[in-house]
N, C-alpha and C. Protein backbone atom coordinates (compact mmCIF):
# COMPACT_ATOMS: atom_id res chain seq x y z
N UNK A 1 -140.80 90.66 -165.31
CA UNK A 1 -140.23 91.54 -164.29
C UNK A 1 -139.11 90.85 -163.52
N UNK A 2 -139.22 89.09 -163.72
CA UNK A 2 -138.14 89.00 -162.75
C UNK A 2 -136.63 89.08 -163.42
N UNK A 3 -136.84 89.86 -164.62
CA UNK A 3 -134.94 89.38 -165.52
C UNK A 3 -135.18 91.17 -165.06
N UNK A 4 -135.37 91.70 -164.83
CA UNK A 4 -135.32 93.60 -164.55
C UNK A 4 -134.76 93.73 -162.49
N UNK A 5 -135.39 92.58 -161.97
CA UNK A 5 -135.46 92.27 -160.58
C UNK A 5 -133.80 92.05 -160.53
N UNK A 6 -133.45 90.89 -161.22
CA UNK A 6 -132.06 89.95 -161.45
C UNK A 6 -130.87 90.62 -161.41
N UNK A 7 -131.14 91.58 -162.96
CA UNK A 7 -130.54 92.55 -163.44
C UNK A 7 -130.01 93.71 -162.42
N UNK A 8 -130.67 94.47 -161.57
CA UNK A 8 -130.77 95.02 -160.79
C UNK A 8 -129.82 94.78 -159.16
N UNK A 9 -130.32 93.64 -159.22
CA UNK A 9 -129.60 93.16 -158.18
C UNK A 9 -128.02 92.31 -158.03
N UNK A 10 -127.75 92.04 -159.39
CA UNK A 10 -126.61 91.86 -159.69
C UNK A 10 -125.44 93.33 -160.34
N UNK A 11 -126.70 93.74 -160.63
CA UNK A 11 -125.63 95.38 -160.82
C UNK A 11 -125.40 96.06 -159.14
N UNK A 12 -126.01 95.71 -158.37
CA UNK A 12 -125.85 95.95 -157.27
C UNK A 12 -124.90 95.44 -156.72
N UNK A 13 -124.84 94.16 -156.65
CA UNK A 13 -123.60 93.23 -156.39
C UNK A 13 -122.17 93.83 -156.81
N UNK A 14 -122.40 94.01 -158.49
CA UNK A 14 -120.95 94.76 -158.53
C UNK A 14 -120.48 95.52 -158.37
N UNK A 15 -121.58 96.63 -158.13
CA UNK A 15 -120.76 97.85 -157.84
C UNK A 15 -120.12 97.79 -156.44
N UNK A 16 -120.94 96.50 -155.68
CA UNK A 16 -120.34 96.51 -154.18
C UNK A 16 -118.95 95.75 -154.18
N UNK A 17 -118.44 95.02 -155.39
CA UNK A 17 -117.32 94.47 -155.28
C UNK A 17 -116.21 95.10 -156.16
N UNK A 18 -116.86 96.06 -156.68
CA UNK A 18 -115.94 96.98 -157.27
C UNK A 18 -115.67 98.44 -156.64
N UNK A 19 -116.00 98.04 -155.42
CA UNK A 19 -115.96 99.33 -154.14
C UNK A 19 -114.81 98.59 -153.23
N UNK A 20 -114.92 97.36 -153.15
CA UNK A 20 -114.69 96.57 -152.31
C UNK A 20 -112.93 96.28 -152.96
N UNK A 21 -112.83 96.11 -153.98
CA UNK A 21 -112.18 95.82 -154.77
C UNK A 21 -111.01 97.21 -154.61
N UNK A 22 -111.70 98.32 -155.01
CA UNK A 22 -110.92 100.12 -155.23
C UNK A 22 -109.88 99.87 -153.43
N UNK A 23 -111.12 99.53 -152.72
CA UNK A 23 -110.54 99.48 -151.30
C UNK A 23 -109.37 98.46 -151.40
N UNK A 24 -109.26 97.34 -151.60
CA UNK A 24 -108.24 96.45 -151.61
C UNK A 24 -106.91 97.17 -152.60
N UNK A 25 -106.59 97.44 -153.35
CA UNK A 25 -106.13 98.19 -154.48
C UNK A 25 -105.43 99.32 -153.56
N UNK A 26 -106.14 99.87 -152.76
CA UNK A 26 -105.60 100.86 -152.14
C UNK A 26 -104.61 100.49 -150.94
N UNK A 27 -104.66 99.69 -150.40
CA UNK A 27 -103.82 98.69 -148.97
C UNK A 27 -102.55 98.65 -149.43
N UNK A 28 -101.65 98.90 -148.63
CA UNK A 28 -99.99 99.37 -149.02
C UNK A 28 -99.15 97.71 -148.56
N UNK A 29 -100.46 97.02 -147.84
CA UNK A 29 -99.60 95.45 -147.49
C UNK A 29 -100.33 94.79 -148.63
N UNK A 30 -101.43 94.65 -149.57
CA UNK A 30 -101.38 94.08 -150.62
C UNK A 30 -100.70 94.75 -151.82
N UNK A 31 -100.35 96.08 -151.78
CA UNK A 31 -99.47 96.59 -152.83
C UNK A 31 -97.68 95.57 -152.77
N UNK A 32 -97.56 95.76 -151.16
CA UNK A 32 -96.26 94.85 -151.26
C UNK A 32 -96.58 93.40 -151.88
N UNK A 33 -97.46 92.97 -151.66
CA UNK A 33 -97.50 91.62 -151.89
C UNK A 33 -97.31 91.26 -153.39
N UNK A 34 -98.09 92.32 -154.17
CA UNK A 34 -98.48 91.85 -155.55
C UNK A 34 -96.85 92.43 -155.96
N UNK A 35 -95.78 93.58 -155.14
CA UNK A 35 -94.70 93.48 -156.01
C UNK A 35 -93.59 92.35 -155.71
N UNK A 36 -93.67 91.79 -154.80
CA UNK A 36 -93.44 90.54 -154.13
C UNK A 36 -93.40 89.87 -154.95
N UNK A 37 -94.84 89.05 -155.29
CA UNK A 37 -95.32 88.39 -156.64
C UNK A 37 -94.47 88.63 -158.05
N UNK A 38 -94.83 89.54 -158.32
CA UNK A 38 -94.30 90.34 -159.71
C UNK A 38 -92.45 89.74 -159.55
N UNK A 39 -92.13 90.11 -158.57
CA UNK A 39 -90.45 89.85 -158.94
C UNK A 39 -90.26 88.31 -158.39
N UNK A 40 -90.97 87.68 -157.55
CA UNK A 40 -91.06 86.06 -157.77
C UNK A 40 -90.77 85.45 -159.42
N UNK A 41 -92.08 85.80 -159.73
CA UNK A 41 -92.39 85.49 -160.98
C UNK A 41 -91.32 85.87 -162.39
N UNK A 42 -90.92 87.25 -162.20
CA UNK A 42 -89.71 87.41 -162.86
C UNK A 42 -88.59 86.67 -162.65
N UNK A 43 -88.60 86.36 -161.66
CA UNK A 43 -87.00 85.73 -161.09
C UNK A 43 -87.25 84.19 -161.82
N UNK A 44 -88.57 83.37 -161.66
CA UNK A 44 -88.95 81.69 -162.02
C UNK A 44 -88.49 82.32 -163.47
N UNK A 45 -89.04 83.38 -164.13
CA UNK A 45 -89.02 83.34 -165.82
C UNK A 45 -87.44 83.74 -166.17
N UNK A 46 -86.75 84.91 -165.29
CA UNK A 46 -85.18 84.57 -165.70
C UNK A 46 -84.25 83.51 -165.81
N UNK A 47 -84.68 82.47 -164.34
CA UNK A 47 -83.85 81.32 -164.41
C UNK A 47 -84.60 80.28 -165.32
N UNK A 48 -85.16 80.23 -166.26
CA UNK A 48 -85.86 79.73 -166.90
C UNK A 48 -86.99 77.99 -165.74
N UNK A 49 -87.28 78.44 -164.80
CA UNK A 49 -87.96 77.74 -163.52
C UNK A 49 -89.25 77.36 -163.58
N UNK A 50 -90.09 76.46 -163.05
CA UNK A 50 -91.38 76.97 -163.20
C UNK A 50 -91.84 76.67 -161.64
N UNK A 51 -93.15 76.67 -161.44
CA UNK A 51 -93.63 76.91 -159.95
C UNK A 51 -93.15 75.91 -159.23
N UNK A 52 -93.44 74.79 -159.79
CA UNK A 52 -92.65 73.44 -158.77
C UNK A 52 -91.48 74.01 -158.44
N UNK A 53 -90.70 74.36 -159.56
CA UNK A 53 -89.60 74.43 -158.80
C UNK A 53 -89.29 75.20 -157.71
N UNK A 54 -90.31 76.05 -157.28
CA UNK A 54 -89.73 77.40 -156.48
C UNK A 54 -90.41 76.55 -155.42
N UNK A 55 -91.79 76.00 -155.63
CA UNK A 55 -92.09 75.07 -154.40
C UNK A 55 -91.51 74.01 -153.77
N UNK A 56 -89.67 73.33 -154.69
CA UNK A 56 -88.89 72.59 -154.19
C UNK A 56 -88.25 73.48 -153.34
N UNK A 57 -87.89 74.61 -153.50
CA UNK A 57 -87.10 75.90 -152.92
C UNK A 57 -87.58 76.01 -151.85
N UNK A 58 -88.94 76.28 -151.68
CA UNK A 58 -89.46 76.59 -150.59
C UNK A 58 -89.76 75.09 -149.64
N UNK A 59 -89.59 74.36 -150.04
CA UNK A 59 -89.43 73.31 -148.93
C UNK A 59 -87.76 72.93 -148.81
N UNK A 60 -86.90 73.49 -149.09
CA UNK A 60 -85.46 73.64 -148.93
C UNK A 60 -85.16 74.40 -147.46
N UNK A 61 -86.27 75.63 -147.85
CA UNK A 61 -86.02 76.78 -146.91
C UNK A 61 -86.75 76.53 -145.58
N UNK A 62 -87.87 75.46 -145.59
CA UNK A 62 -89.03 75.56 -144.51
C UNK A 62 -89.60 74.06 -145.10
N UNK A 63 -88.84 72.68 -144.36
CA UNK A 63 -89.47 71.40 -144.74
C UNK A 63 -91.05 71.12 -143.94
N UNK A 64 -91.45 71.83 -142.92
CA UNK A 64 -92.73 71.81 -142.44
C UNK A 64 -93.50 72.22 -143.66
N UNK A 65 -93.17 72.46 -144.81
CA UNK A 65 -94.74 73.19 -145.74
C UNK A 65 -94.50 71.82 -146.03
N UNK A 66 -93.65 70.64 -146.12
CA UNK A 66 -94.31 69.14 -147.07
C UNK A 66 -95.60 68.91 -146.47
N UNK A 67 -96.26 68.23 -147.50
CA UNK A 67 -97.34 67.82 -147.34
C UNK A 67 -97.21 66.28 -147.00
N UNK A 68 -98.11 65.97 -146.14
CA UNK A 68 -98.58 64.70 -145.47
C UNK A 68 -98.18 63.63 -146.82
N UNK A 69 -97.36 63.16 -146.37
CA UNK A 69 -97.26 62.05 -147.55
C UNK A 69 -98.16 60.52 -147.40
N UNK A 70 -99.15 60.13 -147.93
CA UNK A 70 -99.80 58.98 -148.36
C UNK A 70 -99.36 57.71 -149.31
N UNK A 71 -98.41 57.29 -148.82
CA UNK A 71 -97.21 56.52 -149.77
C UNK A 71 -98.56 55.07 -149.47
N UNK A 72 -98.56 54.21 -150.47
CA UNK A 72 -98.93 52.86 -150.25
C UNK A 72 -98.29 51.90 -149.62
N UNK A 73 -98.87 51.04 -148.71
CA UNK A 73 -98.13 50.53 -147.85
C UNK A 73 -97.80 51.10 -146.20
N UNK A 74 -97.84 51.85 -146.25
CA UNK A 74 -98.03 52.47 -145.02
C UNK A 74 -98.43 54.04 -144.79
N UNK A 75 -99.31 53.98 -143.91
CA UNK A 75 -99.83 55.52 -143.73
C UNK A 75 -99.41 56.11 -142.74
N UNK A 76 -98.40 55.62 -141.80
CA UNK A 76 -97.89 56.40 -140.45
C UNK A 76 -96.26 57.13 -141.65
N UNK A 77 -95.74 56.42 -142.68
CA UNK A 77 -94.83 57.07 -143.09
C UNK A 77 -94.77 58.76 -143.23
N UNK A 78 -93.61 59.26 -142.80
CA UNK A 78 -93.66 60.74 -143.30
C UNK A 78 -93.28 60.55 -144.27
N UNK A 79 -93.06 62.21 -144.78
CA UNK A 79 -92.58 62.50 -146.07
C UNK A 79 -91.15 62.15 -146.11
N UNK A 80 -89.95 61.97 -145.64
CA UNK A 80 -88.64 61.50 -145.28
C UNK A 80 -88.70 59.77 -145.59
N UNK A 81 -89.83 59.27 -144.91
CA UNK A 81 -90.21 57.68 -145.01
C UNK A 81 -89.57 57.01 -143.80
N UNK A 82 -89.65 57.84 -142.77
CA UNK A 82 -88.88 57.04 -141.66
C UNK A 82 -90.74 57.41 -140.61
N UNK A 83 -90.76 56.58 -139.81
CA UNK A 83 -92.06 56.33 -139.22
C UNK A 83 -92.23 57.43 -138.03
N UNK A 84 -93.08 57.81 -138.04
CA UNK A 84 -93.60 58.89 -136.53
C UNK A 84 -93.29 57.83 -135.04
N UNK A 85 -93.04 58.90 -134.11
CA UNK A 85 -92.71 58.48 -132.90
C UNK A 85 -94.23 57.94 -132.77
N UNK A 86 -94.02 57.18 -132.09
CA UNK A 86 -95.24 56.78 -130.86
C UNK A 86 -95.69 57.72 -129.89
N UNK A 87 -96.81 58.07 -129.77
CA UNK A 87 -97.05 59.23 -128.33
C UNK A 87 -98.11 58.66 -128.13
N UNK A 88 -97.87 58.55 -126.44
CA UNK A 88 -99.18 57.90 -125.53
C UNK A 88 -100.07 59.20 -124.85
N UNK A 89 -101.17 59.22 -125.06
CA UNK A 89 -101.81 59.85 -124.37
C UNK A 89 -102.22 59.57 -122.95
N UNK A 90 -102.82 59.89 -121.61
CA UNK A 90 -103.38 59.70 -120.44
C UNK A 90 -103.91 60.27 -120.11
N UNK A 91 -105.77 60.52 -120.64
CA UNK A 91 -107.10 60.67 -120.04
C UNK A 91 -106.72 60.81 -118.22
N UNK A 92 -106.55 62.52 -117.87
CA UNK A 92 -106.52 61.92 -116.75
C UNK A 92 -108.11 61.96 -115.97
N UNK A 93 -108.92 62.16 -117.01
CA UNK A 93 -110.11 61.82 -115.61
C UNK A 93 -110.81 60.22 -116.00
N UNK A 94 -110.53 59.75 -116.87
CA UNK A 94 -111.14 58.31 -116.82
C UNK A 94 -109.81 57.41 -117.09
N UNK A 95 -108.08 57.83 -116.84
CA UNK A 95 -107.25 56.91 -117.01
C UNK A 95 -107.06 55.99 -117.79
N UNK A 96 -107.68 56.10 -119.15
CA UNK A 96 -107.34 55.52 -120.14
C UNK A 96 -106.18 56.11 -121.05
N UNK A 97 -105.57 55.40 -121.53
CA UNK A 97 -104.66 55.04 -122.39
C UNK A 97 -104.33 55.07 -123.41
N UNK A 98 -103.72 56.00 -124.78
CA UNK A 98 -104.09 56.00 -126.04
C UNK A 98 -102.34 56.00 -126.73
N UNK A 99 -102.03 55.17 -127.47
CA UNK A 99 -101.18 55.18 -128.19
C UNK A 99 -101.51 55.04 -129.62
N UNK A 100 -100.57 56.43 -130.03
CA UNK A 100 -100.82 56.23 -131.66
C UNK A 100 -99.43 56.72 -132.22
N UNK A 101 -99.46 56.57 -133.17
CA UNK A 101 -98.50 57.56 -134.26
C UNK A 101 -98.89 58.51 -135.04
N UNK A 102 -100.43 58.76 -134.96
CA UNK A 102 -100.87 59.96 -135.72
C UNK A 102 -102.05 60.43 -134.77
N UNK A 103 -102.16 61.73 -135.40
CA UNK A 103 -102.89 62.70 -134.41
C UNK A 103 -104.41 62.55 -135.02
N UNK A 104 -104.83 61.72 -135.79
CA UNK A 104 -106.12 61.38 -136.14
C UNK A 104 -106.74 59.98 -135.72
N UNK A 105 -106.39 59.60 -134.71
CA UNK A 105 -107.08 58.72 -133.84
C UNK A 105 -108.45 58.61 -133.19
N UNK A 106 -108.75 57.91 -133.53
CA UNK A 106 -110.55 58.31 -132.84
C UNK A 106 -111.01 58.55 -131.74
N UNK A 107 -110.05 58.00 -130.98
CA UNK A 107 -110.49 58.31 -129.02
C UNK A 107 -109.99 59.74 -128.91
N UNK A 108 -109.10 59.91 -129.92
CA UNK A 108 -108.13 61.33 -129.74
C UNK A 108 -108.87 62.26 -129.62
N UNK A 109 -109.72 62.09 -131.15
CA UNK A 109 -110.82 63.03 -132.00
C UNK A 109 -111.76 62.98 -131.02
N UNK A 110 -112.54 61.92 -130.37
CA UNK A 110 -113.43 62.27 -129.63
C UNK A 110 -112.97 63.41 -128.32
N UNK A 111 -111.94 62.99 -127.62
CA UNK A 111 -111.16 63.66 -126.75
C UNK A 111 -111.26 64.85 -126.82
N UNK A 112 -110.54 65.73 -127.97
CA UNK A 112 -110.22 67.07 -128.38
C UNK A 112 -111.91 67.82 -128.53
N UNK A 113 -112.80 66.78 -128.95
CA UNK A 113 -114.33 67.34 -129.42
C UNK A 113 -115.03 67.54 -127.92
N UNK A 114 -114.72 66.86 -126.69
CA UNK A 114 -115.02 66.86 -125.20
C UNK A 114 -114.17 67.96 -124.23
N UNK A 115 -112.98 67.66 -124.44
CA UNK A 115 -112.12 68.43 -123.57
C UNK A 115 -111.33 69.60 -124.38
N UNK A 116 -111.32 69.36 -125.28
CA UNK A 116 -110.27 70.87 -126.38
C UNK A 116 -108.65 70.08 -126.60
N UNK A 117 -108.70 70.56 -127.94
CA UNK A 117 -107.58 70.08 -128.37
C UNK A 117 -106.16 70.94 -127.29
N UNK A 118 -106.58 71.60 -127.14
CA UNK A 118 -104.97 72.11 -125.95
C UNK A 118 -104.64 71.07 -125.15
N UNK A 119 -106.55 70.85 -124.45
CA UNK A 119 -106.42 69.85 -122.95
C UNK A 119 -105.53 68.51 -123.67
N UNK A 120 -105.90 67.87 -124.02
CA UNK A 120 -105.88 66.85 -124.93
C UNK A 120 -104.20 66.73 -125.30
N UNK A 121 -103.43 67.76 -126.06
CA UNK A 121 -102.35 67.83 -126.25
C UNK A 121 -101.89 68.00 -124.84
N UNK A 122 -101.75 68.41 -124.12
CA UNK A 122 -101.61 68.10 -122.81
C UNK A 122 -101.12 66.86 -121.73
N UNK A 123 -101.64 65.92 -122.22
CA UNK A 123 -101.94 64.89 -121.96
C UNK A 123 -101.30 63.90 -122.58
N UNK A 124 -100.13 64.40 -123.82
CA UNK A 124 -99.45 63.20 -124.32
C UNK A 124 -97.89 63.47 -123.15
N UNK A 125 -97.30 62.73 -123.87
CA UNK A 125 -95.84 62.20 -122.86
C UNK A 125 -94.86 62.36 -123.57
């Protein structure tokens, strides 16, 4: 009885994601999207392109999508390879002191987990 139980309850499942699914299908902002898509994709296959390349494009157009670069040798490097500013923080209720070059610092992290990352950003210079 339990492969009739299984059975049952996975036909259940789909019909709920194939309800779920009719509903999505029907949305006029995922209809744009997928023709969006569609002529992306035509355009990479006319210029004979492939995804990297449109993802060099798109960091042409908008260099904030690079990703965190992890070069060896140093981990404060950006993606450019020139080093992050220094920013000091000032705790102002216990007046301590925090200088870093990256926003994953541990007094930081504790900071943001106590007071909120707003307060916290707040607090640099």
């Amino acid at each position: 009885m339990a492969k009739i139980t299984e059975y049952y309850k996975k036909k259940q499942l789909m019909e709920q994601l194939i309800d779920e699914l009719s509903k999505l299908e029907d949305d006029e902002s995922l209809k744009k999207d997928l023709v969006f898509e569609r002529k992306i994709k035509e355009l990479l296959a006319d210029e004979d392109k492939s995804a990297k390349d449109a993802m060099d494009v798109l960091l042409i157009i908008d260099p904030t999508l690079a990703p965190v670069s992890h070069q060896t040798g140093s981990q404060d490097a950006t993606p450019s390879g020139t080093r992050r500013a220094l920013k000091k923080y000032t705790n102002p209720h216990t007046g301590e002191v925090v200088k870093t070059r990256g926003g994953n610092q541990k007094t930081l992290r504790e900071w943001r987990a106590e007071f909120g990352a707003e307060a916290v950003h707040s607090w640099s210079e």
